[in-house]
N, C-alpha and C. Protein backbone atom coordinates (compact mmCIF):
# COMPACT_ATOMS: atom_id res chain seq x y z
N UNK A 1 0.84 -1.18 0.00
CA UNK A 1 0.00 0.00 0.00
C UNK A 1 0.88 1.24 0.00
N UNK A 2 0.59 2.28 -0.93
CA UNK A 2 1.28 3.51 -1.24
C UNK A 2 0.89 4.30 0.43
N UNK A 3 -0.13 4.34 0.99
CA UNK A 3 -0.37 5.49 1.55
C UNK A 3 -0.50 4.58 3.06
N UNK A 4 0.06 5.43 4.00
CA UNK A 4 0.62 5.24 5.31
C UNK A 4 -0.46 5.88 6.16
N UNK A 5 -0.55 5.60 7.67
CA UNK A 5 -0.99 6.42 8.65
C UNK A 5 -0.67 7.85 8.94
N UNK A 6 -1.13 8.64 8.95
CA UNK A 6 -0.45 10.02 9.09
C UNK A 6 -0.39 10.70 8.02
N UNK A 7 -0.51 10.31 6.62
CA UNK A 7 -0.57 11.01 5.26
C UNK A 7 -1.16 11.74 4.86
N UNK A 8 -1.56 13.05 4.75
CA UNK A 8 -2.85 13.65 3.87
C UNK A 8 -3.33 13.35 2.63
N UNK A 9 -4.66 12.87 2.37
CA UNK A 9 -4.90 12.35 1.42
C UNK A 9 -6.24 13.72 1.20
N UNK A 10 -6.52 13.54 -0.26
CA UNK A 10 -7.71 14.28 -1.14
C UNK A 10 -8.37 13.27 -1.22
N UNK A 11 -9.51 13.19 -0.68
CA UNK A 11 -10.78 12.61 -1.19
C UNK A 11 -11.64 12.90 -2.44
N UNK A 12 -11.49 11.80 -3.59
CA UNK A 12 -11.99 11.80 -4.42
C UNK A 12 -13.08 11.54 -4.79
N UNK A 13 -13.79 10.90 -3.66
CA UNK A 13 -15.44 10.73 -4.56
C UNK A 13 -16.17 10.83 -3.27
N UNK A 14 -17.31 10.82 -3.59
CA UNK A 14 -18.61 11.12 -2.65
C UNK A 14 -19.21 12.16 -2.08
N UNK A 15 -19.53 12.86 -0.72
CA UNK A 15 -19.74 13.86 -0.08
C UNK A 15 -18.84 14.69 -0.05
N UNK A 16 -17.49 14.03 0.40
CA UNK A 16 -16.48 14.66 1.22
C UNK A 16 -15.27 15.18 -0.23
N UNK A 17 -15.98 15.13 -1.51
CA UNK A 17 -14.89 14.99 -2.36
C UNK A 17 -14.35 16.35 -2.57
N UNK A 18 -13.43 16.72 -2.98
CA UNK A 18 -12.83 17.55 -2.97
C UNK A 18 -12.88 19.03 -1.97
N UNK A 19 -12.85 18.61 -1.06
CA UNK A 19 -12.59 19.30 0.14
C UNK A 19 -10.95 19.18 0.59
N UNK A 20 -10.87 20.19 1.79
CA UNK A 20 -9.28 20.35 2.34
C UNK A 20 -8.58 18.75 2.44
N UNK A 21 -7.53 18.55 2.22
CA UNK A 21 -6.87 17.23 2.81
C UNK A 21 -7.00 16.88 4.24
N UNK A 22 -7.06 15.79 4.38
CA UNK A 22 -7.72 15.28 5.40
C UNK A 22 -6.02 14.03 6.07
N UNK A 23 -6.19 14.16 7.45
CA UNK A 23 -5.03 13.12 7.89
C UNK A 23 -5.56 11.90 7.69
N UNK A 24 -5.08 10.72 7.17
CA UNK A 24 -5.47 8.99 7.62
C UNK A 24 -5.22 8.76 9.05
N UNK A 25 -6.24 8.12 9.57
CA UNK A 25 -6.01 7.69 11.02
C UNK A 25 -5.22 5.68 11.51
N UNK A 26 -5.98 5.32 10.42
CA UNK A 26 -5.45 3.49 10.26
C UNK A 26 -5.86 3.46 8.72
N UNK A 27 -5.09 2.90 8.62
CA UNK A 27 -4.85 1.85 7.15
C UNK A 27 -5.39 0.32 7.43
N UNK A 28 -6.19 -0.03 6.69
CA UNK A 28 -6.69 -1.81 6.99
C UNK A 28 -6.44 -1.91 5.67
N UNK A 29 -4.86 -3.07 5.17
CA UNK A 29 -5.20 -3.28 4.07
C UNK A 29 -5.73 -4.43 4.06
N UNK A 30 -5.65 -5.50 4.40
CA UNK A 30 -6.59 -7.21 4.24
C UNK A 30 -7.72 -6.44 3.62
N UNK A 31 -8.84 -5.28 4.01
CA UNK A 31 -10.12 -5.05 3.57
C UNK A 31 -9.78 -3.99 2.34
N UNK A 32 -8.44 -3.35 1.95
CA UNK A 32 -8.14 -2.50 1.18
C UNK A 32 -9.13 -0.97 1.51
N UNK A 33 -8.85 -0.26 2.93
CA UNK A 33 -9.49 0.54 3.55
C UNK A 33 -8.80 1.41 3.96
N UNK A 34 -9.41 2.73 4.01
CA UNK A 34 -8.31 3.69 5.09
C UNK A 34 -9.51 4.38 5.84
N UNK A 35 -8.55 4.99 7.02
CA UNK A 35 -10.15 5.71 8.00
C UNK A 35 -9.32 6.93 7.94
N UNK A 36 -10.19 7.68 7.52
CA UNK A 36 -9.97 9.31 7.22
C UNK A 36 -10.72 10.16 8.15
N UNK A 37 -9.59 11.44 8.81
CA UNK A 37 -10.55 11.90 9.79
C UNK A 37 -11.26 12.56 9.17
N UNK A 38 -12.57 12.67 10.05
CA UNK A 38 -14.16 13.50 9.48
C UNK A 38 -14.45 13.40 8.27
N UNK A 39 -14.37 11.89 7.74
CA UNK A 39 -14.52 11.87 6.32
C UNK A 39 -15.57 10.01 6.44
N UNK A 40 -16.91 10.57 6.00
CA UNK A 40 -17.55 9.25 5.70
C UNK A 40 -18.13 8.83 7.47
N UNK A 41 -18.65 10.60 7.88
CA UNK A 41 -19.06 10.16 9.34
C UNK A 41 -20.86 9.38 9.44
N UNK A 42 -20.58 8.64 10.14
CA UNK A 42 -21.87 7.80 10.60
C UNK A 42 -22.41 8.06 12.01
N UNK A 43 -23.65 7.90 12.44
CA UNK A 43 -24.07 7.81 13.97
C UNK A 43 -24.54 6.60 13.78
N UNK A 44 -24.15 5.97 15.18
CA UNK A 44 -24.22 4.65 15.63
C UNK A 44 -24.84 5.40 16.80
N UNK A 45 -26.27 4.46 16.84
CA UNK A 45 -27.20 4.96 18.34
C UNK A 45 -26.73 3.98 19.31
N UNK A 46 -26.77 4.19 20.62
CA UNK A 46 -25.98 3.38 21.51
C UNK A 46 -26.99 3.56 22.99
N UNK A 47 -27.37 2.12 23.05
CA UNK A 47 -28.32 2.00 24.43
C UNK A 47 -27.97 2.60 25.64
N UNK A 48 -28.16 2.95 26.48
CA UNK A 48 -28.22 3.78 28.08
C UNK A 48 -27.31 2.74 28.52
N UNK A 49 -26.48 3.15 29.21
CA UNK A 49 -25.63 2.10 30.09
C UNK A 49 -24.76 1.55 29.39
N UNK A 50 -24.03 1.69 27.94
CA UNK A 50 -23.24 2.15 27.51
C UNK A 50 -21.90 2.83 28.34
N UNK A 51 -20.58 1.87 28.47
CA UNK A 51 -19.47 2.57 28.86
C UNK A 51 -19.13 4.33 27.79
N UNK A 52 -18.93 4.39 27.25
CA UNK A 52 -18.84 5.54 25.94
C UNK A 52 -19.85 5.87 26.76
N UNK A 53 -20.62 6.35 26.50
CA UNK A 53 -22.12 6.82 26.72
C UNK A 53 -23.16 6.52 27.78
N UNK A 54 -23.24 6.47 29.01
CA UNK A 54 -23.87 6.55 29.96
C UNK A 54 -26.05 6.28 29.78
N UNK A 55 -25.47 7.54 29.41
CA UNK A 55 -26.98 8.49 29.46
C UNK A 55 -27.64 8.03 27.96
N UNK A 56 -26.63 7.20 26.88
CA UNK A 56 -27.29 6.77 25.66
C UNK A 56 -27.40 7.62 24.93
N UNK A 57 -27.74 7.60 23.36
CA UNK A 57 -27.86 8.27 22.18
C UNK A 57 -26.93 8.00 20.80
N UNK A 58 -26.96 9.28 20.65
CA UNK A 58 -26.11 8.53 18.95
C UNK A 58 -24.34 9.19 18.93
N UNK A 59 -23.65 8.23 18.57
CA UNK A 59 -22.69 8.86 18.85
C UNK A 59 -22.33 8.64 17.29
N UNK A 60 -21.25 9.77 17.16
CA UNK A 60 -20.89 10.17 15.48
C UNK A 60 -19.65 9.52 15.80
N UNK A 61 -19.33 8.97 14.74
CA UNK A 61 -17.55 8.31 14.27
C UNK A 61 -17.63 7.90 12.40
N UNK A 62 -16.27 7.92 12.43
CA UNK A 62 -15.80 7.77 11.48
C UNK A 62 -15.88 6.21 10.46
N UNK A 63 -16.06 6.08 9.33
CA UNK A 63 -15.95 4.67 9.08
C UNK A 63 -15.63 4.58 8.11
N UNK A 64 -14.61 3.74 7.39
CA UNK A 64 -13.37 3.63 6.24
C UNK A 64 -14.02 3.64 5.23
N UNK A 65 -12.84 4.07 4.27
CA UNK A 65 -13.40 4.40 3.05
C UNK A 65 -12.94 3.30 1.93
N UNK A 66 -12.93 3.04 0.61
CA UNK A 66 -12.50 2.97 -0.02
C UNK A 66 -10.92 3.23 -0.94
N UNK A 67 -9.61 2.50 -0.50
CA UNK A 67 -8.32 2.87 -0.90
C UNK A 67 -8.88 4.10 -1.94
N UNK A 68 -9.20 3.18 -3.08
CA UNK A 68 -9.34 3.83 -4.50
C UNK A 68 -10.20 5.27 -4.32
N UNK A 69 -10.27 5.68 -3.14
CA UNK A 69 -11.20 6.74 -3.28
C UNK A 69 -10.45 7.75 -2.82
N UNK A 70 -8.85 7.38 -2.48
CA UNK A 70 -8.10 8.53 -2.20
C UNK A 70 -7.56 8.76 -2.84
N UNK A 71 -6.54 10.04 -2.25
CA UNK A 71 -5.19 10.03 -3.52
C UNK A 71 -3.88 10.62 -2.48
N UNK A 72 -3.10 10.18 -2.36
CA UNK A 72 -1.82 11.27 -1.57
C UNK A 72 -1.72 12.64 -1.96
N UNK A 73 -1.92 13.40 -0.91
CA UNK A 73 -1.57 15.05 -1.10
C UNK A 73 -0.46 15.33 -1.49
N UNK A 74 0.32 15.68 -2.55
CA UNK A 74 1.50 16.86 -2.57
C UNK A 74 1.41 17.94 -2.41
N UNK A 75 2.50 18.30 -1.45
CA UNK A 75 2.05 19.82 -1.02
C UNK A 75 2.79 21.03 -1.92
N UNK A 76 3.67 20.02 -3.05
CA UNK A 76 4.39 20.81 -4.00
C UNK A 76 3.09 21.17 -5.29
N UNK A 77 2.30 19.80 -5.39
CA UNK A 77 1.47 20.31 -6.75
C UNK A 77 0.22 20.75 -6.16
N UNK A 78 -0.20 21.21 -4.33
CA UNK A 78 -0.99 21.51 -4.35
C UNK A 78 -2.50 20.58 -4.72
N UNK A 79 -2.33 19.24 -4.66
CA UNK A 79 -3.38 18.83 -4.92
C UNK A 79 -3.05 16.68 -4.79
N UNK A 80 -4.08 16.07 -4.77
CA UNK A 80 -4.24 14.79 -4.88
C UNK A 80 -3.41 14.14 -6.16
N UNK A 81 -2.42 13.01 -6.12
CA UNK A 81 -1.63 13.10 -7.06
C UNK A 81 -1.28 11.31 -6.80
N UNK A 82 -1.53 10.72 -8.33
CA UNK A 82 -0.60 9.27 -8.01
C UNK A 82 0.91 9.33 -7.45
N UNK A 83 0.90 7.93 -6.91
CA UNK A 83 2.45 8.00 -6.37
C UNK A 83 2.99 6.47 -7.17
N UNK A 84 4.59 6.97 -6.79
CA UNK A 84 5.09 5.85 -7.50
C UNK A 84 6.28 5.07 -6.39
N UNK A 85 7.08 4.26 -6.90
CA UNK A 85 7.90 3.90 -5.82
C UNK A 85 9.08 3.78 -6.55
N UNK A 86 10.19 3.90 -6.06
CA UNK A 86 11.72 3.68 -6.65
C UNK A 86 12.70 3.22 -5.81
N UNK A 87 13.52 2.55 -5.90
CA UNK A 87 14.73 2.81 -5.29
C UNK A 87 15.74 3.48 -5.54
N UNK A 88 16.51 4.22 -4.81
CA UNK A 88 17.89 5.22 -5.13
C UNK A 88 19.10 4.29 -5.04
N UNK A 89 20.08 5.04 -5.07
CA UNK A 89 21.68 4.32 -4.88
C UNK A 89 21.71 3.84 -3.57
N UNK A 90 21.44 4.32 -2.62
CA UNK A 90 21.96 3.49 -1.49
C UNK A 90 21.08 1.88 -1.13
N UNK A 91 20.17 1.87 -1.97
CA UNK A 91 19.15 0.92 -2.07
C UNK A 91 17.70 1.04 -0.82
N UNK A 92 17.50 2.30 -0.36
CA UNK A 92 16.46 2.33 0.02
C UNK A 92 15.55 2.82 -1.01
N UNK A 93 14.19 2.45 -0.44
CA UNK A 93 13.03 2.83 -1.30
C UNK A 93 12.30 3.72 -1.55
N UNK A 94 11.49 4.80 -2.23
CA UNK A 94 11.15 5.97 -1.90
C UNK A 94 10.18 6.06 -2.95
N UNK A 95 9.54 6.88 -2.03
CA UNK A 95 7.73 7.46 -2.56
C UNK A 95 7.81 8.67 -3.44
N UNK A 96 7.13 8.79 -4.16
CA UNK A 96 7.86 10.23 -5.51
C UNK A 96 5.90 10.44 -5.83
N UNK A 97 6.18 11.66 -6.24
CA UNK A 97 4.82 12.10 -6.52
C UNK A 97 5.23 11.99 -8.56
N UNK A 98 3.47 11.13 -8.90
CA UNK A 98 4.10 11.21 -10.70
C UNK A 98 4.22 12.21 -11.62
N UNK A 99 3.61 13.23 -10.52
CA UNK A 99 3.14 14.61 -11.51
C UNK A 99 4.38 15.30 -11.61
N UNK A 100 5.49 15.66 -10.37
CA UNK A 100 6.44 16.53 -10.02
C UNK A 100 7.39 16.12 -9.72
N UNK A 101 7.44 14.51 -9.43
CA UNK A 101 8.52 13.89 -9.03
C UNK A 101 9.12 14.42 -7.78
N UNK A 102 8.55 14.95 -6.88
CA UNK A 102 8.76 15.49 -5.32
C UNK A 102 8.98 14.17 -5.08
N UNK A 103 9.99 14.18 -3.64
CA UNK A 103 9.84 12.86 -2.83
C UNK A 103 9.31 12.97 -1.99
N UNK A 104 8.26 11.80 -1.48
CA UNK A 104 7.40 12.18 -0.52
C UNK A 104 7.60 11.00 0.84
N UNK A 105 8.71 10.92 0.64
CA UNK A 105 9.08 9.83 2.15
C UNK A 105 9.53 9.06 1.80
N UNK A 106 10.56 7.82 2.74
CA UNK A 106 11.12 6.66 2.17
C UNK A 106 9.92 5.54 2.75
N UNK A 107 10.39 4.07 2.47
CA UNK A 107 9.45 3.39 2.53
C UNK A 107 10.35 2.38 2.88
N UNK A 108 11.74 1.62 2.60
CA UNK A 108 12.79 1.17 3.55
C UNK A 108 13.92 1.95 4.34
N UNK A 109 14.35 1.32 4.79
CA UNK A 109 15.68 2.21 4.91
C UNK A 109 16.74 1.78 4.09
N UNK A 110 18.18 2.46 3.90
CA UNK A 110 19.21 1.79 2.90
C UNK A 110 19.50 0.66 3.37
N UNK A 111 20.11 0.10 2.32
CA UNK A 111 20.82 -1.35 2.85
C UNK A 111 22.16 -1.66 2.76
N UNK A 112 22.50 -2.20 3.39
CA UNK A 112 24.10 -2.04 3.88
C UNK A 112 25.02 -2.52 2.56
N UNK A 113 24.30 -3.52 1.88
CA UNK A 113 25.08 -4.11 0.90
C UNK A 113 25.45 -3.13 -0.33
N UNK A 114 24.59 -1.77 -0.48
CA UNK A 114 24.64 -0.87 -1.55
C UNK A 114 25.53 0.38 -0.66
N UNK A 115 25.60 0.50 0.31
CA UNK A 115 26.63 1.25 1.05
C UNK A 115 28.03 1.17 0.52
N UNK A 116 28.57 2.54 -0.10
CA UNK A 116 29.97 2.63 -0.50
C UNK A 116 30.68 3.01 0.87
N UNK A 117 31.56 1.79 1.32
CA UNK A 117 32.76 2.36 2.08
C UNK A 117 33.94 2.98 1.67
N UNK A 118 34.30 4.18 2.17
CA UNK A 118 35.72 5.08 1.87
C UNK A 118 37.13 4.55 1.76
N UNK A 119 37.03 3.48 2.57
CA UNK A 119 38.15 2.88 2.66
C UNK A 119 38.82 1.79 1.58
């Protein structure tokens, strides 16, 4: 999966679509899902005596969306943008935006075997 916990993503379809970028809160990929804050909110009514909720009623939360319905924010192009993946010389891996080719985070770290020693 391209897109991580903590990422700003553009929501592409539905209610919430093209509004401000929004943070991911969890990633579920087995269901291919992400939970986006304040994005795709539901009330779940909840009986009296309820830990959460005491006194009972409806409580609002969040509930995952569709991968394909996001896109990673670049904050260079200003907008929702495919991503790609590469590796560099030292052999770690890295996230690149396709529009601008910004890097937008690594995704391993280097590996020792592509490490040039001086000596």
């Amino acid at each position: 999966m391209r897109i991580r916990r903590g990422d700003l993503v553009q929501i592409l379809t539905g209610d919430d679509a093209g509004k401000e970028p929004r943070k991911v809160l969890q990633v579920l990929p087995v269901k291919g899902k992400v939970l986006v804050e304040g994005v795709n909110r539901v009330y779940k009514h909840v009986k009296r005596g309820h830990p959460k909720s005491p006194q009972g009623g409806r409580l609002s939360r969040e509930m995952p969306v569709d991968i394909s319905n996001v896109a990673l924010y670049c904050m260079a192009c200003g907008r929702g943008v495919r991503v790609g993946l590469k590796h560099i010389k030292d052999g770690s891996k890295i996230r690149f935006c396709k529009r601008c080719n910004v890097i937008l985070g690594t995704v391993s770290p280097p590996k020792a075997r592509y490490v040039v020693n001086p000596s």
